[in-house]
C-alpha atoms as a PDB file:
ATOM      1  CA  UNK A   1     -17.206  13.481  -8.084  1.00  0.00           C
ATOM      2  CA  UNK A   2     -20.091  11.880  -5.789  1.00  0.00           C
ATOM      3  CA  UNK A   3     -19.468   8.296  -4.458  1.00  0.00           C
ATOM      4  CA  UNK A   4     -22.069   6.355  -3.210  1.00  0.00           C
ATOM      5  CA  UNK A   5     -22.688   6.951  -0.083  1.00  0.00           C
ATOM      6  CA  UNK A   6     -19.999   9.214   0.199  1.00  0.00           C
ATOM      7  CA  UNK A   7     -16.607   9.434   1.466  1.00  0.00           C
ATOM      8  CA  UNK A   8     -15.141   9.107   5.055  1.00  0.00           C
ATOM      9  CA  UNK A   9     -11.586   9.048   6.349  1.00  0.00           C
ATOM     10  CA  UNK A  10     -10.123   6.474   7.965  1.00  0.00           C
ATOM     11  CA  UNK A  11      -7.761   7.219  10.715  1.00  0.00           C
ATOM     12  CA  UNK A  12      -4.683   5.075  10.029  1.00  0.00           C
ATOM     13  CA  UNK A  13      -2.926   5.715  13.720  1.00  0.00           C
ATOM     14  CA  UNK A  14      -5.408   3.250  15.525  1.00  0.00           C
ATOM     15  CA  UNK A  15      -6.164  -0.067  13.685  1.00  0.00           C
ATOM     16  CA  UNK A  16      -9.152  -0.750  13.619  1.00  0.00           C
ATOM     17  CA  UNK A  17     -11.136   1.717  13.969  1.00  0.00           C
ATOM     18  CA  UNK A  18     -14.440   2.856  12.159  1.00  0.00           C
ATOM     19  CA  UNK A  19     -13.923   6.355  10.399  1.00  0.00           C
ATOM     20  CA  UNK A  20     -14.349   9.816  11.375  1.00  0.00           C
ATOM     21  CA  UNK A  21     -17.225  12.054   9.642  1.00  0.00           C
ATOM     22  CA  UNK A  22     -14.432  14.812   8.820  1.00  0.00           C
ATOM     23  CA  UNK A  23     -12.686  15.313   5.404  1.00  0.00           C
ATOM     24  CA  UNK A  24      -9.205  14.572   5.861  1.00  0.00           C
ATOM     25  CA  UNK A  25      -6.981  17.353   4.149  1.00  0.00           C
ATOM     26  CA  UNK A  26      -3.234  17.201   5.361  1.00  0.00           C
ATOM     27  CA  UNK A  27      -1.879  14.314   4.400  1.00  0.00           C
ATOM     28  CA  UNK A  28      -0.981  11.382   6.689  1.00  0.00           C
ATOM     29  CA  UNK A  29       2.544  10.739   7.125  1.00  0.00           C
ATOM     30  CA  UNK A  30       4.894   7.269   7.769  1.00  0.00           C
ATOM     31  CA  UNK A  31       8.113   5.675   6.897  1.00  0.00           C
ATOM     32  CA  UNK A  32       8.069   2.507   5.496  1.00  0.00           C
ATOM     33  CA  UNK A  33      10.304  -0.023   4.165  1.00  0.00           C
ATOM     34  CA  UNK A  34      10.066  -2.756   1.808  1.00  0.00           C
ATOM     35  CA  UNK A  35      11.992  -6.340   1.685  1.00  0.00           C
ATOM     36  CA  UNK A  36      12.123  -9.829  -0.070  1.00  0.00           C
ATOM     37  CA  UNK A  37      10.885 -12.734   2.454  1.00  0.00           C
ATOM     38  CA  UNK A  38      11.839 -16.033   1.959  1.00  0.00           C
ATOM     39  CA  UNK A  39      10.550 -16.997   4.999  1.00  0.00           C
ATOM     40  CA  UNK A  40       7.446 -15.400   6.265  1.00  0.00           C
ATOM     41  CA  UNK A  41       6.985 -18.306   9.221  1.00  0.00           C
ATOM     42  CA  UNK A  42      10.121 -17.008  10.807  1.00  0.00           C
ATOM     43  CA  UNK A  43       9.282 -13.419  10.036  1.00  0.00           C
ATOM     44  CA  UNK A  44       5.552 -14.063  11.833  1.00  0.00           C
ATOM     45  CA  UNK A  45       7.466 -15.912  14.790  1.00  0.00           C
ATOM     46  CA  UNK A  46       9.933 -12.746  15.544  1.00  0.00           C
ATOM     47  CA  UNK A  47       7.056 -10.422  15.155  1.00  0.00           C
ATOM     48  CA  UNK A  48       5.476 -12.030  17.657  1.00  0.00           C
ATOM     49  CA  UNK A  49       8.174 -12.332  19.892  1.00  0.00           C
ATOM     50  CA  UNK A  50       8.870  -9.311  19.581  1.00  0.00           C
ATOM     51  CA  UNK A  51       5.244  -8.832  21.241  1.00  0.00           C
ATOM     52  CA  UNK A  52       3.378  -7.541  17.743  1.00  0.00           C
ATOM     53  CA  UNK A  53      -0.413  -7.959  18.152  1.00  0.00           C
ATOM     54  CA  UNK A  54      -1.702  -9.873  15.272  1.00  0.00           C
ATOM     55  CA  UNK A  55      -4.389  -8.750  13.339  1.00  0.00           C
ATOM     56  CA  UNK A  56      -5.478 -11.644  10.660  1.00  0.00           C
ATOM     57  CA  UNK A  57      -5.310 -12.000   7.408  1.00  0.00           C
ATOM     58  CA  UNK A  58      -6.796  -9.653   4.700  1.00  0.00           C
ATOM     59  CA  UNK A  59      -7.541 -10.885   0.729  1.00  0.00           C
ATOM     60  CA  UNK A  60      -6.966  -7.326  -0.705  1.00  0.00           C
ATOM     61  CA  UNK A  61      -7.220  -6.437  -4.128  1.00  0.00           C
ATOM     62  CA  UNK A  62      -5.800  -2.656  -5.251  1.00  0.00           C
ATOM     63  CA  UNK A  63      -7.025  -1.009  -8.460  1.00  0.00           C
ATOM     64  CA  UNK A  64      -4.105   1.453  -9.683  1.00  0.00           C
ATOM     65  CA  UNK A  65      -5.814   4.458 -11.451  1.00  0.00           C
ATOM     66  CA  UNK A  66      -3.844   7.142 -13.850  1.00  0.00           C
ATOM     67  CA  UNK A  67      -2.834  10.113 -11.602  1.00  0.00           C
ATOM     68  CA  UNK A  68      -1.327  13.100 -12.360  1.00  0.00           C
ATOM     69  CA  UNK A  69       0.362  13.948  -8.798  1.00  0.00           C
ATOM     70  CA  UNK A  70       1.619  10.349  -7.132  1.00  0.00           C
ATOM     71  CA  UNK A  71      -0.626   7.520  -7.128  1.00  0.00           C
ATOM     72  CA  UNK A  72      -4.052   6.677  -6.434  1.00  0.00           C
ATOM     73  CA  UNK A  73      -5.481   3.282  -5.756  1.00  0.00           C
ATOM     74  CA  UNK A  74      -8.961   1.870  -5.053  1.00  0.00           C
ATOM     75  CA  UNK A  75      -8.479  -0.997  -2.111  1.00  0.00           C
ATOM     76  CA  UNK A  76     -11.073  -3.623  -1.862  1.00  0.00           C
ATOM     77  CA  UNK A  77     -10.448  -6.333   1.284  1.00  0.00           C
ATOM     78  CA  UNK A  78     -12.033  -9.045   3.317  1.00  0.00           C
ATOM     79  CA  UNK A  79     -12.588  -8.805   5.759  1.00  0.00           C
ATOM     80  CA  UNK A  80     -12.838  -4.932   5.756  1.00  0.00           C
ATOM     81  CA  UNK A  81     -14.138  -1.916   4.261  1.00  0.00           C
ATOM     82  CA  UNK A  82     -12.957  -0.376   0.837  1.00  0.00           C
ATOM     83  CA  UNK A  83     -10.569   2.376   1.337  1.00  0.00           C
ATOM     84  CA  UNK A  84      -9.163   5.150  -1.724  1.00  0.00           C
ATOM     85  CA  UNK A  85      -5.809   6.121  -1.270  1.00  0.00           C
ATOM     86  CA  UNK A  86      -3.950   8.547  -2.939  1.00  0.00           C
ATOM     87  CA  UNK A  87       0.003   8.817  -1.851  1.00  0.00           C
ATOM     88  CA  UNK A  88       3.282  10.419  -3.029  1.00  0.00           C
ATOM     89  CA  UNK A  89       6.352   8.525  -1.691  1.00  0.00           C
ATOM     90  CA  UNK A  90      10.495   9.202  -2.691  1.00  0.00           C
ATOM     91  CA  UNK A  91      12.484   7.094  -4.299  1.00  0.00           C
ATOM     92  CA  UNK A  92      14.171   4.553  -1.791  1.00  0.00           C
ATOM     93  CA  UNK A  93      15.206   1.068  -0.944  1.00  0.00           C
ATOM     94  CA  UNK A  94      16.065   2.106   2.670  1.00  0.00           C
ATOM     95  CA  UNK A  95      13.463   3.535   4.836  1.00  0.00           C
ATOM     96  CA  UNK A  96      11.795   6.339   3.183  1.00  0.00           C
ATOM     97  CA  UNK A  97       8.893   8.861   3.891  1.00  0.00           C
ATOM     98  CA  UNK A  98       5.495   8.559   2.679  1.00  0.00           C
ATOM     99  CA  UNK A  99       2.804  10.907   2.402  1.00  0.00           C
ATOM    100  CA  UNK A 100      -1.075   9.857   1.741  1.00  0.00           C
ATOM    101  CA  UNK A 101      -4.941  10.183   2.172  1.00  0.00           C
ATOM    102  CA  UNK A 102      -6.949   7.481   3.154  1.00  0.00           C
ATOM    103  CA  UNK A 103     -10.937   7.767   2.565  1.00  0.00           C
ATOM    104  CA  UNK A 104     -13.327   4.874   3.351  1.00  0.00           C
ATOM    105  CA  UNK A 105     -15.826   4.307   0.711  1.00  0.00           C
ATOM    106  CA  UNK A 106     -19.115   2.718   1.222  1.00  0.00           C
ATOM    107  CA  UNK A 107     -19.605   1.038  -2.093  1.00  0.00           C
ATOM    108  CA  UNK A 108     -16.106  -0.240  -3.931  1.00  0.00           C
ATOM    109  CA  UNK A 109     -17.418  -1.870  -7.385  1.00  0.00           C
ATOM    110  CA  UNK A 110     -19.190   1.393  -8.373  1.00  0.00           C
ATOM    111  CA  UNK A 111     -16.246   3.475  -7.006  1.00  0.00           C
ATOM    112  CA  UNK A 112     -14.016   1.342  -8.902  1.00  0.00           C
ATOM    113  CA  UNK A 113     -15.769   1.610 -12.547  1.00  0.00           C
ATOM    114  CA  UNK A 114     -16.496   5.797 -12.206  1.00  0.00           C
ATOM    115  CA  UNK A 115     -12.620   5.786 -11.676  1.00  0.00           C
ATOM    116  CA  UNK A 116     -12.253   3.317 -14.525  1.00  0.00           C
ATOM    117  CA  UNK A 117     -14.184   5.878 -16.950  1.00  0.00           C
ATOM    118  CA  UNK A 118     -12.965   8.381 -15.442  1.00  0.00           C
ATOM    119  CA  UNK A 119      -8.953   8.276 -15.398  1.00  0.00           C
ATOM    120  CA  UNK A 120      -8.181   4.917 -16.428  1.00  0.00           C
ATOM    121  CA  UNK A 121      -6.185   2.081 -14.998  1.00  0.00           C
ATOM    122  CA  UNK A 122      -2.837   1.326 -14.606  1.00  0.00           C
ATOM    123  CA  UNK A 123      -2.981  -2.581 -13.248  1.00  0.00           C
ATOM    124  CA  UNK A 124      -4.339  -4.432 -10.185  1.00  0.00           C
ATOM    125  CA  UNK A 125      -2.746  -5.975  -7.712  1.00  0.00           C
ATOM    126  CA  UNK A 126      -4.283  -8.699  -5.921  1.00  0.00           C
ATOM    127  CA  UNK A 127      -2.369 -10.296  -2.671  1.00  0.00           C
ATOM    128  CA  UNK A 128      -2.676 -11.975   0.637  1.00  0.00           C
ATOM    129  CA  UNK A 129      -2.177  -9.943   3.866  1.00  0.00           C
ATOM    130  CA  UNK A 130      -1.361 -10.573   7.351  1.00  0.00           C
ATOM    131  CA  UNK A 131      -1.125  -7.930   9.515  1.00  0.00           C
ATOM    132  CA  UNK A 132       0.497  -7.062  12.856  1.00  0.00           C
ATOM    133  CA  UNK A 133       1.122  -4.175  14.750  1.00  0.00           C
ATOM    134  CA  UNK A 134       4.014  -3.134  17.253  1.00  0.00           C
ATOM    135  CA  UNK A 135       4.495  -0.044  19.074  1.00  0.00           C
ATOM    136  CA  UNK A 136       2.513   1.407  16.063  1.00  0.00           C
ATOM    137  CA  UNK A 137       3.956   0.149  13.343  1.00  0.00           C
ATOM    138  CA  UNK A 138       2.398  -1.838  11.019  1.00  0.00           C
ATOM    139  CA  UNK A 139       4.024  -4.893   9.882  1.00  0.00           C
ATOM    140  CA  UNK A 140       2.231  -6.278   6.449  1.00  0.00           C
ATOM    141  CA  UNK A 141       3.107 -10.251   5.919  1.00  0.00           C
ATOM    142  CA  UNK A 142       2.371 -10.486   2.091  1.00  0.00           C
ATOM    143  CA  UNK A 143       2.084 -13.243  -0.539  1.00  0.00           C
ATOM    144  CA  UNK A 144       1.156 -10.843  -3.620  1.00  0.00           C
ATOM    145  CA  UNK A 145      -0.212 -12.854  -6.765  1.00  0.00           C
ATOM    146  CA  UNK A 146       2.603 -12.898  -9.140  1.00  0.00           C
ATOM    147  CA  UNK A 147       5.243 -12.066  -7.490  1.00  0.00           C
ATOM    148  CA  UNK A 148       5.990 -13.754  -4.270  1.00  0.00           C
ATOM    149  CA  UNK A 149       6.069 -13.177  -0.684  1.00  0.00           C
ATOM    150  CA  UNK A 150       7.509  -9.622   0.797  1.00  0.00           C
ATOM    151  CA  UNK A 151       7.484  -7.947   4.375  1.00  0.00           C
ATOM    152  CA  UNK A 152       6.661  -4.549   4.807  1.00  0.00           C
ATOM    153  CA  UNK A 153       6.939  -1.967   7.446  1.00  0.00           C
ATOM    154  CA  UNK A 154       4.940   1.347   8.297  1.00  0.00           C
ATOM    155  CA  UNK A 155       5.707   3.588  10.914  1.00  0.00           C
ATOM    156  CA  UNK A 156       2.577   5.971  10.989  1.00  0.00           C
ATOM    157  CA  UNK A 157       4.248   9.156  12.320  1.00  0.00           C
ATOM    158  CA  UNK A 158       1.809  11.896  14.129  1.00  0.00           C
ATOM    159  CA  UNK A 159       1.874  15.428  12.393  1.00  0.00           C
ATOM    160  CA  UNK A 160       4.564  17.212  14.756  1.00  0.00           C
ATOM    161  CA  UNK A 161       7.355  14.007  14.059  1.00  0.00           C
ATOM    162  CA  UNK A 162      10.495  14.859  12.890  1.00  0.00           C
ATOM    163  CA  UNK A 163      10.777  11.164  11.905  1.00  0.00           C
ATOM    164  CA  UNK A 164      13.142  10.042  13.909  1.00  0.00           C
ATOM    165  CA  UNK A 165      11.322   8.171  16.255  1.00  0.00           C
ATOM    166  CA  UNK A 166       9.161   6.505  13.331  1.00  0.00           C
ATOM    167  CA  UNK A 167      12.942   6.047  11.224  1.00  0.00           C
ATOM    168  CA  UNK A 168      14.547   4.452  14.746  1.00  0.00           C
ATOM    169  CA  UNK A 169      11.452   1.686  15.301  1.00  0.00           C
ATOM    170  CA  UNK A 170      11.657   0.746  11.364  1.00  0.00           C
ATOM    171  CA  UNK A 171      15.625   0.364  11.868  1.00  0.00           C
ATOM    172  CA  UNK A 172      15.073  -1.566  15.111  1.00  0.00           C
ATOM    173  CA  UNK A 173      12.171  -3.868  12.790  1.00  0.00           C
ATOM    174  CA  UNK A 174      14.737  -4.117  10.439  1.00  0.00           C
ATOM    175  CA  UNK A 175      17.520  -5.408  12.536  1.00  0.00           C
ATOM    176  CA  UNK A 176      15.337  -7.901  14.534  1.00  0.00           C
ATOM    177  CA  UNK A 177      14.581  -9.562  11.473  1.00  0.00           C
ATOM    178  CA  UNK A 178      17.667  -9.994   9.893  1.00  0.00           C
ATOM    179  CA  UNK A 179      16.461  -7.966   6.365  1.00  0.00           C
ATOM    180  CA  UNK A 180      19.918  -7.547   4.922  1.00  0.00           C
ATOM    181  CA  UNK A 181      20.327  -4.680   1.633  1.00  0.00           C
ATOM    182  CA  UNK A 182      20.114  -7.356  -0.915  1.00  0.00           C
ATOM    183  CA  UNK A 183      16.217  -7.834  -0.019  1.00  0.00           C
ATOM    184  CA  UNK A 184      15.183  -4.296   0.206  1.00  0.00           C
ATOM    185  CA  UNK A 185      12.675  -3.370  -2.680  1.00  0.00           C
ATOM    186  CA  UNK A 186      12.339   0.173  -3.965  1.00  0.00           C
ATOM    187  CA  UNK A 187       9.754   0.100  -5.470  1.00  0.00           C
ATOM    188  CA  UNK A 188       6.080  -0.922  -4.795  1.00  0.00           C
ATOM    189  CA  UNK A 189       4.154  -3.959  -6.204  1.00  0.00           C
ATOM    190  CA  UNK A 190       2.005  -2.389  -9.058  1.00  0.00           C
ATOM    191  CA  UNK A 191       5.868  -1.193 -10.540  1.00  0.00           C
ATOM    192  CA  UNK A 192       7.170  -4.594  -9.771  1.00  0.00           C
ATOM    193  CA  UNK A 193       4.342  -5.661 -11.712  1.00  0.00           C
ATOM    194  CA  UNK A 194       3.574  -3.554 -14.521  1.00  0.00           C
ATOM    195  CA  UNK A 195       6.961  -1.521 -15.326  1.00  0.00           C
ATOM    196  CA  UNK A 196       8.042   1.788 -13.749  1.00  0.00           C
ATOM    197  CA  UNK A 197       4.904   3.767 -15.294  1.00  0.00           C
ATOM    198  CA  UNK A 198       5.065   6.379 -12.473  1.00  0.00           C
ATOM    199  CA  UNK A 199       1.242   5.695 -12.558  1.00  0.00           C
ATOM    200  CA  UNK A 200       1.207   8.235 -15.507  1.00  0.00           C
ATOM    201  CA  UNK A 201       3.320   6.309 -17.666  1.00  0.00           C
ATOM    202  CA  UNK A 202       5.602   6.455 -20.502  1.00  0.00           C
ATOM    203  CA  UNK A 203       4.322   8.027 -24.421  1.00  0.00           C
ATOM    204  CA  UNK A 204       4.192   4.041 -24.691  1.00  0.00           C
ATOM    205  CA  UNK A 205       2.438   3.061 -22.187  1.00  0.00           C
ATOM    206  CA  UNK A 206      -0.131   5.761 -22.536  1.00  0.00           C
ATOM    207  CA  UNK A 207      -0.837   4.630 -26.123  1.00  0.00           C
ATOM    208  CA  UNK A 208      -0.819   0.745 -25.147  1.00  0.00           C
ATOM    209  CA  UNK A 209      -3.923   1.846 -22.690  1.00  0.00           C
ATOM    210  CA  UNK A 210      -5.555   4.348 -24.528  1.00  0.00           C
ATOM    211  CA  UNK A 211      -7.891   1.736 -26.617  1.00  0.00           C
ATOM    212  CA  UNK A 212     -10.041   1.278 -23.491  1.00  0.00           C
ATOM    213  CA  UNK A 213     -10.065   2.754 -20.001  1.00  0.00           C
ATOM    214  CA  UNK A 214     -11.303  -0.499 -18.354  1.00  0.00           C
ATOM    215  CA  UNK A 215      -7.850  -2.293 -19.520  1.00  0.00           C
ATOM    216  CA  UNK A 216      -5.872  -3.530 -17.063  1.00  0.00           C
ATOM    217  CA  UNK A 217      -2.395  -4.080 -18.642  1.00  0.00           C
ATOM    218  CA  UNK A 218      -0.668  -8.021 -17.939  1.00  0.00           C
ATOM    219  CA  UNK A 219       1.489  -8.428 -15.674  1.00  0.00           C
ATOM    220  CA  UNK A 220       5.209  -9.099 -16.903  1.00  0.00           C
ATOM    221  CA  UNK A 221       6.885 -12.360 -16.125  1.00  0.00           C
ATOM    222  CA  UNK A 222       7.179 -13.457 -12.313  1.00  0.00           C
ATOM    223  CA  UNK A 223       9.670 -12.484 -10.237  1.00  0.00           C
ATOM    224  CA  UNK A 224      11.579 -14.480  -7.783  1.00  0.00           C
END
């Protein structure tokens, strides 16, 4: 498929930084973790402390397409570029490993509707963003429409990591702020959102979308 003016990778160990020319093949690599926050001041002020640069805020709205290998999402943001990303990630509440691609794309409304056509969507996510970074890792601050506020960390791991290093700074995140197992999320917002559709979805689900491909399905009920 061509995209407007075509697609270039963003290079997610230095942020930010304009793209390189290069297709990206191996995936990119991190190990993330996802909590409740019920107080996102406190969470900014120990980040900070903790001496986290801080990068702003980012609107950001992610378009969840039907995928037949993981997931693959169109993200629009200001201020910012649009970026595709497809990822595969396990199953976890505790730190886990994450694999994906990250492509910047010059022109994200007429990306968005050829992926509409194209594949379909599962839902949208829209959310508020603040982002710091420490010792490269990148710690998301995020009030996500619908669901409430959550912290999330990324440890972007080079291609040679065994993870350990990347698994040790998440654990050391984790421990500064005080996320204790009863705030850990598994799973990520569009599933929070929308139902555990694997971004393929059930016999159900497939038939609830299949009247239209532009369709985003509502959101269920908020959760606290």
């Amino acid at each position: 498929m061509r995209f407007t003016g075509g697609l270039r990778v963003w290079d997610s160990r230095s942020v930010p930084r304009e793209p390189d020319e290069d297709l990206q093949i191996a995936p990119e690599r991190n190990v993330e973790l996802k909590a409740a926050d019920s107080d996102p001041q406190l969470s900014l002020a120990v980040c900070l402390g903790l001496g986290a640069a801080d990068h702003g805020e980012l609107r950001q709205t992610d378009t969840y397409f039907r995928a037949r290998h993981g997931g693959l999402k169109l993200r629009e943001q200001h201020p910012g570029r649009p970026q595709l990303v497809q990822f595969l990630r396990t199953e976890s509440s505790v730190e886990r490993e994450s694999q994906y691609r990250l492509a910047w794309v010059d022109d994200g409304p007429s990306t968005r509707a050829a992926l509409e056509q194209a594949l379909g969507v599962v839902g949208q996510v829209r959310k508020m963003r603040r982002l710091l970074i420490w010792e490269g890792v990148r710690i998301h601050l995020d009030q996500v429409d619908g669901l409430g506020r959550f912290i999330e960390l990324e440890a972007v791991a080079p291609p040679q990591s065994d993870l350990n290093d990347e698994q040790a700074k998440v654990a050391r995140l984790r421990s500064a702020l005080g996320i204790s197992d009863d705030r850990l999320v598994a799973l990520g917002y569009a599933e929070l959102l929308y139902g555990r559709l694997h971004f393929g979805g059930t016999a159900k689900a497939r038939r609830r979308r299949s009247g239209s491909a532009l369709a985003v399905p509502r959101p269920r009920n908020r959760l606290s």
